[in-house]
Protein backbone atom coordinates (compact mmCIF):
# COMPACT_ATOMS: atom_id res chain seq x y z
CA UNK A 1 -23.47 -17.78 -14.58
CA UNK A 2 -26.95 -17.43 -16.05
CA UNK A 3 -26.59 -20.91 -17.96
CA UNK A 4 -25.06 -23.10 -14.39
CA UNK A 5 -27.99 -21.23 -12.77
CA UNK A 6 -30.67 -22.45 -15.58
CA UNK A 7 -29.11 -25.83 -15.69
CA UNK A 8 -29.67 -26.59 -11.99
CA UNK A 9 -33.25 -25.17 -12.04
CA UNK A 10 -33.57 -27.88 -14.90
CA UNK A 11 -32.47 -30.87 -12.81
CA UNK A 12 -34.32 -29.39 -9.56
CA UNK A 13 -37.79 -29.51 -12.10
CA UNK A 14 -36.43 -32.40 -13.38
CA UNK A 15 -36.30 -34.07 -9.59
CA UNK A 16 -39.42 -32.76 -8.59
CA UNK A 17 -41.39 -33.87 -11.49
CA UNK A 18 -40.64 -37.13 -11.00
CA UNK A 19 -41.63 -37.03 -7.64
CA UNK A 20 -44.32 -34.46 -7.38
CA UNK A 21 -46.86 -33.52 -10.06
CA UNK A 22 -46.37 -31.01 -13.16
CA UNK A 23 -44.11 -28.48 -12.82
CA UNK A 24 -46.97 -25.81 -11.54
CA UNK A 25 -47.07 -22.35 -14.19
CA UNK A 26 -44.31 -20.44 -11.56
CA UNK A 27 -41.29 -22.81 -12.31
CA UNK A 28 -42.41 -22.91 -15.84
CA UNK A 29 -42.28 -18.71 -15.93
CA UNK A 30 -39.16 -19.19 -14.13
CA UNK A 31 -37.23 -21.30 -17.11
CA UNK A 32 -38.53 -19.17 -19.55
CA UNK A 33 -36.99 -15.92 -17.98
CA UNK A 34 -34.04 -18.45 -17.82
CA UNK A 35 -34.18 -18.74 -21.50
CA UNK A 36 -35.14 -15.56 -22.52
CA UNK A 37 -31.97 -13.85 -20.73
CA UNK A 38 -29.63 -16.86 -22.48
């Protein structure tokens, strides 16, 4: 569960990166936790 639910974060930042500007610091904090619970 923890991996599908870090994998769609990743395409979401992925989506809007392309169309918006760097990921701001609370989606980055967000895929870290992501990480750091894998």
């Amino acid at each position: 569960m923890v991996r599908v639910n870090v994998f769609i974060h990743n395409l979401s930042a992925e989506r809007f990166w392309d169309v918006d500007k760097p990921l701001p610091p609370v989606r980055i904090a967000t895929n870290l936790n992501g990480v750091g619970i894998n």
